[in-house]
C-alpha atoms as a PDB file:
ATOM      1  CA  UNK A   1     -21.322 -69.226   7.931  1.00  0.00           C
ATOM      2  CA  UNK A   2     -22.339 -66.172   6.669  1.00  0.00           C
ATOM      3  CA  UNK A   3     -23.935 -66.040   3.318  1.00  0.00           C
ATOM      4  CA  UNK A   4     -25.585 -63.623   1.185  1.00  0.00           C
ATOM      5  CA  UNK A   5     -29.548 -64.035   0.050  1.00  0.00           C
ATOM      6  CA  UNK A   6     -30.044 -63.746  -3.543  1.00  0.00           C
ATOM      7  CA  UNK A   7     -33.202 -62.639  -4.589  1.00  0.00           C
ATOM      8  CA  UNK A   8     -33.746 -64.480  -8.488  1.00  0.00           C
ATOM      9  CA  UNK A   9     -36.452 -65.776 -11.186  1.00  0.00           C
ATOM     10  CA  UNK A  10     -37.460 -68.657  -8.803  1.00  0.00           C
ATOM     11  CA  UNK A  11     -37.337 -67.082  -5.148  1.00  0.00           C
ATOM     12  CA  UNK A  12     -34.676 -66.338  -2.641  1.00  0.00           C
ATOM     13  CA  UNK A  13     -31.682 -68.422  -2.619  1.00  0.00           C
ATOM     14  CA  UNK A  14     -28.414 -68.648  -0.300  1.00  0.00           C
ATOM     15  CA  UNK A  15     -24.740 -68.200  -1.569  1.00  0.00           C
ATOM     16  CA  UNK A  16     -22.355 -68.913   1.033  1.00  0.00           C
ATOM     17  CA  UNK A  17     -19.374 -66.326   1.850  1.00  0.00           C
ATOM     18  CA  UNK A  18     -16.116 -68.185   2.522  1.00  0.00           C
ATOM     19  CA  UNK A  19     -13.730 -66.076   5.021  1.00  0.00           C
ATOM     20  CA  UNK A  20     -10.543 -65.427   2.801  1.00  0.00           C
ATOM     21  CA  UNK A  21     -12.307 -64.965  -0.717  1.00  0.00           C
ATOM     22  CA  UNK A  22     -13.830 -62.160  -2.241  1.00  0.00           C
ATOM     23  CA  UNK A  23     -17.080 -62.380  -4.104  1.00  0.00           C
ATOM     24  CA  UNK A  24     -17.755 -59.762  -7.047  1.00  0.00           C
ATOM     25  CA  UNK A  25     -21.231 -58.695  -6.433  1.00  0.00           C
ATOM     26  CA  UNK A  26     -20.954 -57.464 -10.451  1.00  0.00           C
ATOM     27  CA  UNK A  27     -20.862 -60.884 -11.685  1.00  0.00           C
ATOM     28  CA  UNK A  28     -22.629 -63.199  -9.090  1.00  0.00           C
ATOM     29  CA  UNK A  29     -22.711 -66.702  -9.923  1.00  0.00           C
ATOM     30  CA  UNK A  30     -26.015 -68.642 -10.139  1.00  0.00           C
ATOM     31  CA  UNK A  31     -27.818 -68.957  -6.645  1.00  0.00           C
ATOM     32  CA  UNK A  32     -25.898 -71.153  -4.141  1.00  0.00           C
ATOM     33  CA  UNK A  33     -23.002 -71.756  -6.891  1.00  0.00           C
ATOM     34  CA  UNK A  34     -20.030 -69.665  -5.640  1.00  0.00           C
ATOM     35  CA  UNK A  35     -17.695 -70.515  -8.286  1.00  0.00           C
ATOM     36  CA  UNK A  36     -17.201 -66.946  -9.671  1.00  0.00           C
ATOM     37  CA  UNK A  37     -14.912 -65.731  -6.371  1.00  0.00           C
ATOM     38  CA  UNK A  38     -11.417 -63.777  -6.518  1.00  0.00           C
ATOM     39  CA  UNK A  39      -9.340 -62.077  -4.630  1.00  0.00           C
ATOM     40  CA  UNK A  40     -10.245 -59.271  -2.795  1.00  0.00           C
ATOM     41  CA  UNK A  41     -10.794 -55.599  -4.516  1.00  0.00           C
ATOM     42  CA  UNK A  42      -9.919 -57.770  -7.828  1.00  0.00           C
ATOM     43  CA  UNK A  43     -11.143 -55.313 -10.773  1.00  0.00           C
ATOM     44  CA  UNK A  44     -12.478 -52.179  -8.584  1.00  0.00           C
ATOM     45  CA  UNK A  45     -15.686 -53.745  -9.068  1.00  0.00           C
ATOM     46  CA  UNK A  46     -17.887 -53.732  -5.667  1.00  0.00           C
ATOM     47  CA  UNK A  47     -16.327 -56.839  -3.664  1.00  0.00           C
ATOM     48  CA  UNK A  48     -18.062 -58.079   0.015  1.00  0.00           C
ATOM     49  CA  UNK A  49     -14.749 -60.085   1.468  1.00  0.00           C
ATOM     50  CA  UNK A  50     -14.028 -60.971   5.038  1.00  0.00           C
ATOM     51  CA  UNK A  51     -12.124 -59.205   7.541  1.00  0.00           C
ATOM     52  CA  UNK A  52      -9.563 -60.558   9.961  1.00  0.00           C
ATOM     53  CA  UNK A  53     -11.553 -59.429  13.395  1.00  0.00           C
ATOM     54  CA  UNK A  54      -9.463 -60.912  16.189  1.00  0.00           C
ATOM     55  CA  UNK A  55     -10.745 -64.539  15.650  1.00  0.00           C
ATOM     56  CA  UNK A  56     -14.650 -63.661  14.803  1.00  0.00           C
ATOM     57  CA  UNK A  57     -15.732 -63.335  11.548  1.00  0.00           C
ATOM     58  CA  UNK A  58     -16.368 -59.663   9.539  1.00  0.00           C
ATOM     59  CA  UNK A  59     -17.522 -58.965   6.239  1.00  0.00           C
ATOM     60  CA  UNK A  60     -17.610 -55.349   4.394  1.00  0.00           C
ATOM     61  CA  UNK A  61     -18.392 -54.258   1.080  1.00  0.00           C
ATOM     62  CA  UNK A  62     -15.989 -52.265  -0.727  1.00  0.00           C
ATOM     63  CA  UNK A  63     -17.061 -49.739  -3.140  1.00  0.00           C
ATOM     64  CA  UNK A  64     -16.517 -46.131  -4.753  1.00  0.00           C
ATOM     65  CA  UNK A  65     -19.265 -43.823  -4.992  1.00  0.00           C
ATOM     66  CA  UNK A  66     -19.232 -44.550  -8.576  1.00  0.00           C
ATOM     67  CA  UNK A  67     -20.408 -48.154  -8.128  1.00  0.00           C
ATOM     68  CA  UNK A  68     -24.061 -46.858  -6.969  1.00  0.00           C
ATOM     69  CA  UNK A  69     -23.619 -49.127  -3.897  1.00  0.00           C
ATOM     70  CA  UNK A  70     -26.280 -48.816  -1.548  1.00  0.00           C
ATOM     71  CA  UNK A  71     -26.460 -50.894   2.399  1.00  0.00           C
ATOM     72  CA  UNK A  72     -30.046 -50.543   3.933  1.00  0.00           C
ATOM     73  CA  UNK A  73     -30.509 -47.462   1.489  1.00  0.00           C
ATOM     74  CA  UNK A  74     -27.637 -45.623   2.397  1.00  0.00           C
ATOM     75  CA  UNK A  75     -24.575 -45.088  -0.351  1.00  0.00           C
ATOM     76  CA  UNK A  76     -21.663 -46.598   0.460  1.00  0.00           C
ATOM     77  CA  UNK A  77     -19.258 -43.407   0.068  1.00  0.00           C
ATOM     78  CA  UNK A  78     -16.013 -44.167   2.033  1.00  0.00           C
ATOM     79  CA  UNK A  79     -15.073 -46.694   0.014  1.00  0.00           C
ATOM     80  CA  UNK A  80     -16.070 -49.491   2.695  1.00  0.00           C
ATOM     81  CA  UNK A  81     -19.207 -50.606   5.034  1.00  0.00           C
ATOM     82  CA  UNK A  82     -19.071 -53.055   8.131  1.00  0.00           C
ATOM     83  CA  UNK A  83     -21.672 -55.534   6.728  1.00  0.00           C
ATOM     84  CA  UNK A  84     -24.686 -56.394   9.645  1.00  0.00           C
ATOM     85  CA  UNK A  85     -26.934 -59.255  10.229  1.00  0.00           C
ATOM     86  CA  UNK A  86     -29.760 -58.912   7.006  1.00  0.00           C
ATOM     87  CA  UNK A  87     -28.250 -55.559   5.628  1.00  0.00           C
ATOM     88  CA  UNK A  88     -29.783 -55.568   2.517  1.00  0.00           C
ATOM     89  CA  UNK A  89     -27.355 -54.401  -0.360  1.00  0.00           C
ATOM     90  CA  UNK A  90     -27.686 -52.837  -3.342  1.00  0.00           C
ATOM     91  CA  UNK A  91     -25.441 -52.242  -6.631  1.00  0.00           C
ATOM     92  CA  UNK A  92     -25.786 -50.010  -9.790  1.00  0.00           C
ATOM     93  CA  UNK A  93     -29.400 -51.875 -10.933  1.00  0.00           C
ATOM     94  CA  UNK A  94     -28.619 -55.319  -8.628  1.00  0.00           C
ATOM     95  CA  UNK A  95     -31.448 -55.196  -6.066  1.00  0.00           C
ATOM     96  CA  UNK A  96     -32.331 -58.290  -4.401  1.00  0.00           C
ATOM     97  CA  UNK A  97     -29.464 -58.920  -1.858  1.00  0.00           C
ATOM     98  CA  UNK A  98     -28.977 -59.443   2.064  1.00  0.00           C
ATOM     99  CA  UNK A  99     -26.600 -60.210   4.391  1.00  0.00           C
ATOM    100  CA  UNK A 100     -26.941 -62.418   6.840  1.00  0.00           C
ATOM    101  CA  UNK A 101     -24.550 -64.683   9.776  1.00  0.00           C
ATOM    102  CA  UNK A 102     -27.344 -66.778  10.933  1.00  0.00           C
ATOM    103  CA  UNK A 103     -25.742 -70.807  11.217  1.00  0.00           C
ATOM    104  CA  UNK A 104     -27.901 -73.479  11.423  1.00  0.00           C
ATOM    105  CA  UNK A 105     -27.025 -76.137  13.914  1.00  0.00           C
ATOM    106  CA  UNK A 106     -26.332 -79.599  12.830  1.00  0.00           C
ATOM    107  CA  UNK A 107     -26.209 -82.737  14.482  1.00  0.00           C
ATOM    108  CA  UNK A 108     -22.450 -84.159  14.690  1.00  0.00           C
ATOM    109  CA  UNK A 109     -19.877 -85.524  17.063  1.00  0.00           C
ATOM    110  CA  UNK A 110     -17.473 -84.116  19.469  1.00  0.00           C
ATOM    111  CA  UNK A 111     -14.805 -85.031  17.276  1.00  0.00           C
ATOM    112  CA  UNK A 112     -12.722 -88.281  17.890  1.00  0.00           C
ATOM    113  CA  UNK A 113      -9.251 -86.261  18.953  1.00  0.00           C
ATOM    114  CA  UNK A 114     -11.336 -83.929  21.340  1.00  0.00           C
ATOM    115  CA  UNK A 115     -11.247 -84.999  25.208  1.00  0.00           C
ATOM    116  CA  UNK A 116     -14.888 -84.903  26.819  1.00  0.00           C
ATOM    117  CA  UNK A 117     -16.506 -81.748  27.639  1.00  0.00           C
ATOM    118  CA  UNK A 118     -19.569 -81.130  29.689  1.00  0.00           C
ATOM    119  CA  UNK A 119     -23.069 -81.018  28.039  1.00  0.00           C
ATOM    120  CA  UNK A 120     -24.169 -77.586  28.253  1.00  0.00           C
ATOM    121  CA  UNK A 121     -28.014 -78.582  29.404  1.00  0.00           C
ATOM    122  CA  UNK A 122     -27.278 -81.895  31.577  1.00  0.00           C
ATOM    123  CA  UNK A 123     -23.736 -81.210  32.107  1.00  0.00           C
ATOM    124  CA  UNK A 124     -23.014 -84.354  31.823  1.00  0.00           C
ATOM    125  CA  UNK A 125     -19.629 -85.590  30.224  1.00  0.00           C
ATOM    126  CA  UNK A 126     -20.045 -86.084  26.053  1.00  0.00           C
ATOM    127  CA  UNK A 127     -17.632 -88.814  24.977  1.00  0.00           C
ATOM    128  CA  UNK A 128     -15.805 -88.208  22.026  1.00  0.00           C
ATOM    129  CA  UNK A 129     -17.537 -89.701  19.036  1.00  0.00           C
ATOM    130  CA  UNK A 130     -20.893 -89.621  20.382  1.00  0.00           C
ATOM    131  CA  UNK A 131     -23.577 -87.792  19.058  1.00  0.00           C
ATOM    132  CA  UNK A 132     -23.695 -84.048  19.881  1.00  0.00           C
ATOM    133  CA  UNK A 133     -24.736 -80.423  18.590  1.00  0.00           C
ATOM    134  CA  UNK A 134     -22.217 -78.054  19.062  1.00  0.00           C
ATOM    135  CA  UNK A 135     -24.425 -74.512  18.958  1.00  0.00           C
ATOM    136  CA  UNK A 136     -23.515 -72.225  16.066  1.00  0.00           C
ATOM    137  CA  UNK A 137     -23.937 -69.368  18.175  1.00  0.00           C
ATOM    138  CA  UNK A 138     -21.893 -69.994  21.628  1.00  0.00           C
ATOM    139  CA  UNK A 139     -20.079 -72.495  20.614  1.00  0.00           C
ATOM    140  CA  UNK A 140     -21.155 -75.480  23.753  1.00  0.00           C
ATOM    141  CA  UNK A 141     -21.921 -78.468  22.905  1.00  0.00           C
ATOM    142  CA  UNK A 142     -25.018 -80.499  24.059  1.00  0.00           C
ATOM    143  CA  UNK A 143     -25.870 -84.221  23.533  1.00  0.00           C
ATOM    144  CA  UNK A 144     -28.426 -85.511  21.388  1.00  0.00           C
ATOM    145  CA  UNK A 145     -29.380 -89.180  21.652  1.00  0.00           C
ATOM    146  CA  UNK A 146     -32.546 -91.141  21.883  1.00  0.00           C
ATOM    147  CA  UNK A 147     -31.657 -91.570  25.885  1.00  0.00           C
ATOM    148  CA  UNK A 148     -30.013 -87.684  26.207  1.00  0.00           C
ATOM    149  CA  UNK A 149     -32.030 -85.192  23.509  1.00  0.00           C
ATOM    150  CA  UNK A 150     -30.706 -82.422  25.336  1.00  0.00           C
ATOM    151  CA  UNK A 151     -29.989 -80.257  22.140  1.00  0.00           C
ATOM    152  CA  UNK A 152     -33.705 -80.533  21.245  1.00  0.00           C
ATOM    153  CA  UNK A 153     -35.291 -80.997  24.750  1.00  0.00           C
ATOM    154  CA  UNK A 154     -36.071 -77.420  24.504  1.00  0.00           C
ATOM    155  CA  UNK A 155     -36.655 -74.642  21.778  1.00  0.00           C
ATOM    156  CA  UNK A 156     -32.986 -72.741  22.637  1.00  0.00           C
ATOM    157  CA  UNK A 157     -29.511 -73.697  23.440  1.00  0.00           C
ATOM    158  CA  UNK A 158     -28.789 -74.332  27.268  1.00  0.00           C
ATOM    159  CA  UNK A 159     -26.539 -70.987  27.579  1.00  0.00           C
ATOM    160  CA  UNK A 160     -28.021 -68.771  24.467  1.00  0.00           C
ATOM    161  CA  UNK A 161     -31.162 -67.975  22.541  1.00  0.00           C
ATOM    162  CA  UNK A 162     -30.346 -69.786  19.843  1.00  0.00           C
ATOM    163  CA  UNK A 163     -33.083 -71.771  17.835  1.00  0.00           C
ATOM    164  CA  UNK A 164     -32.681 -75.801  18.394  1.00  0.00           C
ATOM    165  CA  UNK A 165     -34.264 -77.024  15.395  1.00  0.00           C
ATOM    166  CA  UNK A 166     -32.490 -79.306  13.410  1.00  0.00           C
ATOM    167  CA  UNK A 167     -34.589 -79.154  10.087  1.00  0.00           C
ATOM    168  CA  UNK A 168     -32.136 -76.733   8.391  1.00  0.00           C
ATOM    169  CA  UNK A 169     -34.432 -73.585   8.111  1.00  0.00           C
ATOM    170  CA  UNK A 170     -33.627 -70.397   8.458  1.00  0.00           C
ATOM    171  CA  UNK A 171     -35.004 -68.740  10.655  1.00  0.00           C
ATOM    172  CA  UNK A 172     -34.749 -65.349   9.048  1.00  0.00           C
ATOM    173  CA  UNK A 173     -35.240 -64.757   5.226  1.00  0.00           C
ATOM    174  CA  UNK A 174     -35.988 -61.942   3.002  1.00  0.00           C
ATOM    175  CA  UNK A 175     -39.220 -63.135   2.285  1.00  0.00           C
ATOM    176  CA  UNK A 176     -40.672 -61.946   5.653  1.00  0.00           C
ATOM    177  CA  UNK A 177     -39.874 -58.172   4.432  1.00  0.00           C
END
């Protein structure tokens, strides 16, 4: 889930972007409180909202030049910017802001209505219900049981690079700027 890094009195802190809302970056809600979302472009103040990208997930930041928007340093003058991985954003005075799509993996189930699919590491059939980590970043699932760890057997996903920790860290945050 993409989320935006909010830099305040006590540290950096996560706000989560949900796909179909808007979030004001004028009046942003107390660190990893999203409550103060509208719709999108409500009040031409500068908005970051999702975009419908053919099933994948966008985000862009909407403002005029008068806004004194700023991604990575550059002003925002077209009225919109693609948002990237740890683009670091900037409004009027607001400082302190970044980007970011990194997903943590959890452990779950294949879910209950699913029929089995392969492990990606053993390739071995996962029964429904039984424990499993579906990877945040390709999307295959691998099982992880006392008798099958295969999610955590190794420090990346069977088919990708992504991290197999299950601790929920990041492993990106502003802090290593």
């Amino acid at each position: 889930m993409a989320h935006l890094w909010i830099r305040d009195d006590h540290g950096w802190a996560i706000l989560p972007l949900r796909g179909g809302e808007a979030l004001d970056l004028t009046r942003l809600p107390p660190a990893g409180q999203p409550d103060l979302v509208g719709e999108a472009g409500e009040g031409g103040h500068p908005t970051v909202w999702s975009l419908d990208a053919g099933g994948g997930e966008a985000w862009a930041l909407f403002a005029t030049p008068a806004h004194h928007a700023l991604v990575n340093g550059i002003p925002v003058e077209a009225g919109m910017r693609v948002l990237s991985d740890r683009d670091e954003i900037a409004v009027r005075d607001r400082a302190g802001l970044f980007f970011a799509t990194e997903r943590l993996a959890a452990l779950g189930s294949l879910p209950a209505e699913s029929r089995a699919v392969g492990c990606a590491r053993c390739r071995q059939p996962i029964a429904p219900g039984s424990a499993a980590v579906c990877c945040p970043r390709c999307g295959l699932w691998h099982h992880e049981t006392d008798s099958l760890p295969c999610w955590s057997h190794l420090p990346e996903c069977g088919m990708c690079p992504q991290p197999t920790p299950l601790d929920g860290t990041y492993r990106w945050t502003p802090e290593e700027l």
